[in-house]
Protein backbone atom coordinates (compact mmCIF):
# COMPACT_ATOMS: atom_id res chain seq x y z
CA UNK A 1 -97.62 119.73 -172.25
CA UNK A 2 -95.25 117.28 -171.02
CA UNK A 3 -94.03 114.47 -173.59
CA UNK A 4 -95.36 111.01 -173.14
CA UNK A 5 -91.68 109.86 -171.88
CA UNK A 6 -91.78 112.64 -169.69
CA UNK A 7 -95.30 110.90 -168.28
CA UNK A 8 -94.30 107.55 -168.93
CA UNK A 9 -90.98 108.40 -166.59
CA UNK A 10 -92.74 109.75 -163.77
CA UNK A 11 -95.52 106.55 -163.55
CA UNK A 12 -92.97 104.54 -162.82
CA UNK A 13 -90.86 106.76 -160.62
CA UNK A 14 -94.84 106.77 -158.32
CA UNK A 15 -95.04 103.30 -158.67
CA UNK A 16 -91.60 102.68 -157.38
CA UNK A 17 -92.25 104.75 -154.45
CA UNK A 18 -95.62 103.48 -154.17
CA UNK A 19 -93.76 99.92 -153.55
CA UNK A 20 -91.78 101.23 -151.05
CA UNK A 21 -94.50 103.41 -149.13
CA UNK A 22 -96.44 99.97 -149.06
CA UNK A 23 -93.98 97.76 -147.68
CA UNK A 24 -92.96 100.35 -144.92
CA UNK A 25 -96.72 100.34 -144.19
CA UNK A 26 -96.67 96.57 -143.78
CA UNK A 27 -93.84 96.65 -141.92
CA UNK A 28 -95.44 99.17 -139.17
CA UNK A 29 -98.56 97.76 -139.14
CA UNK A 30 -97.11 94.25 -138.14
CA UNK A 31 -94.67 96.26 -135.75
CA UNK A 32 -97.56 98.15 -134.32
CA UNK A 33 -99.35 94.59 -133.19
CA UNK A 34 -96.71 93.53 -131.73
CA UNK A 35 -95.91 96.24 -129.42
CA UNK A 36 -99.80 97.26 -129.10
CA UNK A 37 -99.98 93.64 -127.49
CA UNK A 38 -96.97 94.17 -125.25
CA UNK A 39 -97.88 97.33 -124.22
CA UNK A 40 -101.47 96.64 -123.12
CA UNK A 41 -100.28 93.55 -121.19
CA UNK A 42 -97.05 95.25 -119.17
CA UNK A 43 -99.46 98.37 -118.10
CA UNK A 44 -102.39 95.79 -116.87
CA UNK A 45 -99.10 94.94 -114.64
CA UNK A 46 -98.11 98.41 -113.72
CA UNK A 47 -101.66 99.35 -113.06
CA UNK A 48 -101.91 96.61 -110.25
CA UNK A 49 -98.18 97.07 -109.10
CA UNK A 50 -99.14 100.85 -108.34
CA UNK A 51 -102.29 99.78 -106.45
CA UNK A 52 -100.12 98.09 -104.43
CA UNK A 53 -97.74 100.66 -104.04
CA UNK A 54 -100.92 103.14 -103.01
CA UNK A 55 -101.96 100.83 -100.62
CA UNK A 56 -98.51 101.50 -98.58
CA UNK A 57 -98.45 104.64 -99.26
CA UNK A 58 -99.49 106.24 -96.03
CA UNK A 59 -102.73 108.50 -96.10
CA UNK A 60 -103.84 112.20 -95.60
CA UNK A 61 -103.22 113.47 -92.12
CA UNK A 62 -104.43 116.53 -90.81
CA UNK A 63 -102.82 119.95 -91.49
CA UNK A 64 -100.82 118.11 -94.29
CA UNK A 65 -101.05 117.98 -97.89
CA UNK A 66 -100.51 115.38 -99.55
CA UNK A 67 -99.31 115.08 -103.60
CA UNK A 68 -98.97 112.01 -105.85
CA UNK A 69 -96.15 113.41 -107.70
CA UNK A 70 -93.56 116.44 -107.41
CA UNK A 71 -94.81 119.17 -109.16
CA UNK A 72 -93.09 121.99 -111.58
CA UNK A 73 -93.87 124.46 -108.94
CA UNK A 74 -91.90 122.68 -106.22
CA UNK A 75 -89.13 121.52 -107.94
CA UNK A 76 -86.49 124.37 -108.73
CA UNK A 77 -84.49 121.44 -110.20
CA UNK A 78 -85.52 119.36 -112.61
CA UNK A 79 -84.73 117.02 -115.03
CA UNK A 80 -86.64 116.19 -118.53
CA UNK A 81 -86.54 113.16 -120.45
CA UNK A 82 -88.09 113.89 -123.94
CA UNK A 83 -88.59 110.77 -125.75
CA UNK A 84 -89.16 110.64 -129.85
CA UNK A 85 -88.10 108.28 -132.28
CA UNK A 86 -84.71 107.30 -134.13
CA UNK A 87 -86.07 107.71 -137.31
CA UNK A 88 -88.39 109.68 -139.46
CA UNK A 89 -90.84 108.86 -142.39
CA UNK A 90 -93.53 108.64 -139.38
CA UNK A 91 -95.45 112.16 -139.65
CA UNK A 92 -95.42 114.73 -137.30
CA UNK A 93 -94.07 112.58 -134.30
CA UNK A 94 -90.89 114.03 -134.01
CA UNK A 95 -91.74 117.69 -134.76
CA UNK A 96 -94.82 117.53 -132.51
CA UNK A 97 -92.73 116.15 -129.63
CA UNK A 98 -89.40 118.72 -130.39
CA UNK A 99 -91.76 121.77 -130.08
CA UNK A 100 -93.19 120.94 -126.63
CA UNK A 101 -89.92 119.97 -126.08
CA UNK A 102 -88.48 123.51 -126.22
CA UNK A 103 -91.82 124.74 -124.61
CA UNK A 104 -91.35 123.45 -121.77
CA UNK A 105 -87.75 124.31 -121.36
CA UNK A 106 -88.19 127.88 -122.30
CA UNK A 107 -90.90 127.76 -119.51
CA UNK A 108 -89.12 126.32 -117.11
CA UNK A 109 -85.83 129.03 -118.06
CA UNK A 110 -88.60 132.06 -117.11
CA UNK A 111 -89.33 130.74 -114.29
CA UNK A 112 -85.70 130.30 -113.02
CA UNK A 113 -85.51 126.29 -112.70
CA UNK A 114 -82.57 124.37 -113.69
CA UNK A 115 -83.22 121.75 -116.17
CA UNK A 116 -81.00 118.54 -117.01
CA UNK A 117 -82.19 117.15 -120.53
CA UNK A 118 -82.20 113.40 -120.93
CA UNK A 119 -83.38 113.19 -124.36
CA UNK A 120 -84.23 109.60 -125.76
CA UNK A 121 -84.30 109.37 -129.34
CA UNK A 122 -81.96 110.40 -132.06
CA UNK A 123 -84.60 113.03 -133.34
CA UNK A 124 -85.13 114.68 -130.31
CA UNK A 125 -81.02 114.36 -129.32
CA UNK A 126 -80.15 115.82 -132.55
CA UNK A 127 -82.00 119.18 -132.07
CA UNK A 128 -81.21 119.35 -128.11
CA UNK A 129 -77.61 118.91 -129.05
CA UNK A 130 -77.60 122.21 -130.75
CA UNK A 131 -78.83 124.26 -127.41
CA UNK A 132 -76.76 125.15 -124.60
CA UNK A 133 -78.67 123.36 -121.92
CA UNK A 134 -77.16 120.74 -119.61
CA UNK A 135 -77.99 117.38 -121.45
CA UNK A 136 -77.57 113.71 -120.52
CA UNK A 137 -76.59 112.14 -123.44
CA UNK A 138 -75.87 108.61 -122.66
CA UNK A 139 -79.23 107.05 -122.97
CA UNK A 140 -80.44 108.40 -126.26
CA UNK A 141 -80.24 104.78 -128.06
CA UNK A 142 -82.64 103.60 -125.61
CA UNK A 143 -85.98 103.87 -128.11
CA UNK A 144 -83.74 101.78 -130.67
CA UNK A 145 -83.85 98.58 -127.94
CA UNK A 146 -87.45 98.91 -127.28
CA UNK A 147 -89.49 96.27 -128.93
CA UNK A 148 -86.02 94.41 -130.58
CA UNK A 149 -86.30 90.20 -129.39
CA UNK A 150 -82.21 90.27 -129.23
CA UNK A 151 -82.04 93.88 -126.90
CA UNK A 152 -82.85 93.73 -123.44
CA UNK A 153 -84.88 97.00 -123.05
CA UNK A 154 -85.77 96.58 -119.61
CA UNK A 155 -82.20 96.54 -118.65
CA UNK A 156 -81.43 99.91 -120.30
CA UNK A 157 -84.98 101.32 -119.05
CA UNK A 158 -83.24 100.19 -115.52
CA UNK A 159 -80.16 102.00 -115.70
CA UNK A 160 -81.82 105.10 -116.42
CA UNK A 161 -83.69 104.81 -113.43
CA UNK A 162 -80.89 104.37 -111.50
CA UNK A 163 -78.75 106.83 -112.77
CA UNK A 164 -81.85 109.63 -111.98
CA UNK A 165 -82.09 108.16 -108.78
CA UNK A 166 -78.70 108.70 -108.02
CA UNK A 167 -78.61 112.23 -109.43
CA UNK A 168 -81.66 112.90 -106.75
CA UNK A 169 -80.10 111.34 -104.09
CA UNK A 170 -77.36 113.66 -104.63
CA UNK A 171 -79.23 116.95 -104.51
CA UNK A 172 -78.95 117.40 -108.31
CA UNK A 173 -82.44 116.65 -109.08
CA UNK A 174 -85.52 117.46 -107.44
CA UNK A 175 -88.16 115.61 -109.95
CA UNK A 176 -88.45 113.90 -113.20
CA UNK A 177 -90.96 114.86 -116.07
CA UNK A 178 -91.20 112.95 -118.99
CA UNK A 179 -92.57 114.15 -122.25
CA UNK A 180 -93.88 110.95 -124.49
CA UNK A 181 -96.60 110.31 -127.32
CA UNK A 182 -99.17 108.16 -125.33
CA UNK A 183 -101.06 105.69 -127.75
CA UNK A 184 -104.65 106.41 -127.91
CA UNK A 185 -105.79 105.02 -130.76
CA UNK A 186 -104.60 104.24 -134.46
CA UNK A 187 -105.25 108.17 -135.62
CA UNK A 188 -104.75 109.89 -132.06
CA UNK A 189 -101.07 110.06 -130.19
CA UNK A 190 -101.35 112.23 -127.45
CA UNK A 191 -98.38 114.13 -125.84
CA UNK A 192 -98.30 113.13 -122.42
CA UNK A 193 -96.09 114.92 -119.55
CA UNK A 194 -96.13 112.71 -116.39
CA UNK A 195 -93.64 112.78 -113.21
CA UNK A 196 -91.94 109.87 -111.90
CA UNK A 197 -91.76 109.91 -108.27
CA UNK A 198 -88.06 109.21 -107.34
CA UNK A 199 -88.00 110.04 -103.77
CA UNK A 200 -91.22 107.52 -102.78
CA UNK A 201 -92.79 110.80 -101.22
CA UNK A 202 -96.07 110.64 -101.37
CA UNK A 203 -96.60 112.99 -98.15
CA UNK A 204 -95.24 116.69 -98.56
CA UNK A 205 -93.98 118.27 -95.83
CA UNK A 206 -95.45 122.73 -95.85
CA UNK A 207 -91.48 123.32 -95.72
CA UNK A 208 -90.84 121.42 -99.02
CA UNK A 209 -88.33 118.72 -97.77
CA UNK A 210 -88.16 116.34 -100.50
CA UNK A 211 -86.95 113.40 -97.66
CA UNK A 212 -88.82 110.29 -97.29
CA UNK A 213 -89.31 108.83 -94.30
CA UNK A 214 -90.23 104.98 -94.70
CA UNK A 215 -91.94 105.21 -91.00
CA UNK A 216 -94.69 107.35 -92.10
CA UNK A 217 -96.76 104.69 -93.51
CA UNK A 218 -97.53 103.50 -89.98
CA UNK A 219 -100.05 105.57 -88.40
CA UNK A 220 -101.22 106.19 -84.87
CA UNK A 221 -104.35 105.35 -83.07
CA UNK A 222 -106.25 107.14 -80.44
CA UNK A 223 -103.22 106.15 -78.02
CA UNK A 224 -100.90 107.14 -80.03
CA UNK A 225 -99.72 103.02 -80.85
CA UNK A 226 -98.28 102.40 -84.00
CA UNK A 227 -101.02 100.48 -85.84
CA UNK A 228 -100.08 99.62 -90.04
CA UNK A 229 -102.90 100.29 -92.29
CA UNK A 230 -102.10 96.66 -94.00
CA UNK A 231 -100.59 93.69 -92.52
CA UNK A 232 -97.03 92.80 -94.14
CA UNK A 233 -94.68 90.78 -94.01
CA UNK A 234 -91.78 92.00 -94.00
CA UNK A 235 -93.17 95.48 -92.67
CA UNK A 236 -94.17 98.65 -95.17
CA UNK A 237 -90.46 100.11 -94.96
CA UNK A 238 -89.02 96.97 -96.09
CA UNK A 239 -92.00 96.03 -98.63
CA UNK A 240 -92.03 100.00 -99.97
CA UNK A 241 -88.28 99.89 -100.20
CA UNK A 242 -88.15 96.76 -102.45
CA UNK A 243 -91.23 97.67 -104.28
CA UNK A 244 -90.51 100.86 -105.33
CA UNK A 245 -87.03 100.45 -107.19
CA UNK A 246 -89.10 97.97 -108.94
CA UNK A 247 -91.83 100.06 -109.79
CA UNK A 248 -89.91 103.15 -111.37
CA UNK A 249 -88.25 100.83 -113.18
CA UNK A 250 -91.73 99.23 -114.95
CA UNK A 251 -93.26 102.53 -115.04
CA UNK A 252 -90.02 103.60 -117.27
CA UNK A 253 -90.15 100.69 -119.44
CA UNK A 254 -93.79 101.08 -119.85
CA UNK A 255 -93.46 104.57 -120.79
CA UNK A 256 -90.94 103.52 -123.46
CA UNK A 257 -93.46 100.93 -124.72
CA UNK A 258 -96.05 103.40 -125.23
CA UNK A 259 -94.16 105.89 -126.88
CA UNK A 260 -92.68 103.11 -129.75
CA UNK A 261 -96.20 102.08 -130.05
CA UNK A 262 -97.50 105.55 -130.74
CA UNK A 263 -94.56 105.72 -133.13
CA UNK A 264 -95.66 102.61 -135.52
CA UNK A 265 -98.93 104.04 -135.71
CA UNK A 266 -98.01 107.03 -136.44
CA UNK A 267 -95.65 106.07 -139.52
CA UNK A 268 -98.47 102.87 -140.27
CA UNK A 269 -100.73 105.79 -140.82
CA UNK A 270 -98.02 108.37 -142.74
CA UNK A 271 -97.35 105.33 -144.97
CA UNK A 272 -100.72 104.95 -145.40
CA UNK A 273 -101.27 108.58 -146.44
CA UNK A 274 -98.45 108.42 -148.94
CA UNK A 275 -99.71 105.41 -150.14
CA UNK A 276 -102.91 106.78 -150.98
CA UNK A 277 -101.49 110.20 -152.43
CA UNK A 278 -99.77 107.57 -154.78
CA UNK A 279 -102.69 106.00 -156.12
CA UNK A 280 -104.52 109.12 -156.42
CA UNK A 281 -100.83 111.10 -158.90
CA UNK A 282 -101.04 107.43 -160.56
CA UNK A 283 -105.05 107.40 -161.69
CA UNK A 284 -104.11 111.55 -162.61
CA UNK A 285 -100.63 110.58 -164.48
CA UNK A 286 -102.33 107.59 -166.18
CA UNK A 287 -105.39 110.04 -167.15
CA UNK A 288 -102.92 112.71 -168.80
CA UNK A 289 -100.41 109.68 -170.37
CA UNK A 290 -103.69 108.64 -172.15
CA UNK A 291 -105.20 112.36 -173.42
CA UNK A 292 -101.30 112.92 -174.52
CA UNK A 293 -101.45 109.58 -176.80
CA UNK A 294 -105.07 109.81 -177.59
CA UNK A 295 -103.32 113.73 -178.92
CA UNK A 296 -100.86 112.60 -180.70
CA UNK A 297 -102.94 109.82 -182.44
CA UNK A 298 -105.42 112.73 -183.49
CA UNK A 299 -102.39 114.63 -184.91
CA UNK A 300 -101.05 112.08 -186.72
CA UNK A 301 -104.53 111.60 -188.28
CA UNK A 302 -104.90 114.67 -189.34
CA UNK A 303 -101.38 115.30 -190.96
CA UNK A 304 -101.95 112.12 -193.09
CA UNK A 305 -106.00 113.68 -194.24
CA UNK A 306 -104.21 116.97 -194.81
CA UNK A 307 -101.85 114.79 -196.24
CA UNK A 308 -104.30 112.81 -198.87
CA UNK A 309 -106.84 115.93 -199.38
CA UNK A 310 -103.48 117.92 -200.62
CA UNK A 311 -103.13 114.81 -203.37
């Protein structure tokens, strides 16, 4: 049996770290409503900023399909931004995100596709940095912005966008998937994989061309006139051409948002965890401290009986 400095040393080695797991938890937890806020408020904005979008987006005509997004199966390049956290103590966030991660790009390496990484997160950068895959390294800081007063997040989120943009504009890219943790609730952070739509295609031509042509939202009547589903000002080209630059850029941001969010709950509820482990080793460690003195009393007792019967 351990001595009762031995005990005595490790109480208050869990109490120390008991302190720590405690404030870390505070720290998240006032973190997490601050973000939580933010983020339900910027996607209420998204939300009606893609209605708007869909309302210019021109509709299904016959003998053509139409998609939302590009797909995995009709993009034979693609590029992958995998976005985890900066820094650790916050559960299985980063593992969780690192194995689909590699999931998807051994998937996508079967299947013959070329895949440029954009991680976004030192966690996630750290373990892509060790593969051989084409990476895009110069926005992996970008988590460390999101949610900081004095960093302009936005801005960064921007760049991004524009720098993928320009990669698909060159023929370098044909889609975008991002892998995040969307924020479901305070015990449930989903992986999410969702496509950003660079090329403002909604309409899919049968010979998978990838070019957009702003015209298309006008459609034709019975006599073949060019009649707009909506009446604009400017016209859908001009409207669609302004709004979608700035919807990417919102739907990055808010992406970004949701994945920091998912990341305070998820340490908030590690810290928690720990927190409770700690209280649960203290009540065990004070339990065995006390049998150990309550021992040694009884020892001492008896040696000084033996002690006076021997007399």
């Amino acid at each position: 049996m351990a001595s009762l400095k031995e005990i005595k040393g490790r109480i208050l080695s869990v109490q120390t770290t008991q302190k720590t797991t405690s404030a870390m938890r505070m720290v998240a937890s006032a973190k997490l409503h601050r973000t939580q806020t933010l983020t339900q408020t910027f996607l209420e904005y998204v939300d009606e900023m893609q209605k708007i979008v869909d309302c210019l987006q021109p509709s299904k005509a016959d003998g053509e399909e139409c998609h939302d997004m590009p797909c995995a199966e009709r993009c034979k390049r693609i590029a992958l931004v995998s976005i985890s956290s900066s820094s650790g103590l916050c559960g299985a966030f980063n593992s969780n995100i690192v194995k689909e991660t590699f999931r998807k790009l051994e998937e996508y390496k079967q299947q013959g596709k070329e895949v440029l990484v954009v991680p976004i997160g030192k966690k996630i950068a750290h373990e892509i940095h060790k593969t051989d895959y084409n990476v895009l390294l110069d926005y992996y800081l970008l988590t460390d912005y999101v949610g900081n007063p004095k960093a302009d997040a936005f801005s960064h989120a921007a760049f991004l966008v524009e720098h993928l943009i320009h990669l698909y504009a060159e023929g370098k890219i044909d889609g975008v998937e991002i892998l995040y943790h969307h924020f479901k609730n305070m015990g449930a952070q989903i992986i999410t994989s969702e496509w950003l739509d660079l090329g403002n295609d909604c309409l899919r031509k049968k010979d998978d061309s990838f070019a957009f042509n702003p015209d298309e939202s006008i459609q034709k009547d019975e006599n073949q006139k060019d009649v707009s589903l909506y009446l604009t000002e400017p016209g859908p080209s001009e409207l669609m051409a302004d709004l979608h630059p700035k919807m990417l850029n919102s739907k990055m941001y808010g992406i970004l948002l949701d994945s920091v969010t998912s990341e305070h709950a998820a340490r908030m509820l590690a810290m928690q965890t720990a927190d409770d482990n700690a209280k649960e080793l203290l009540q065990e460690l004070t339990l065995l401290y006390n049998k150990s003195r309550q021992q040694a009393i009884t020892n001492e007792l008896i040696d000084i009986m033996g002690g006076k019967t021997a007399d």
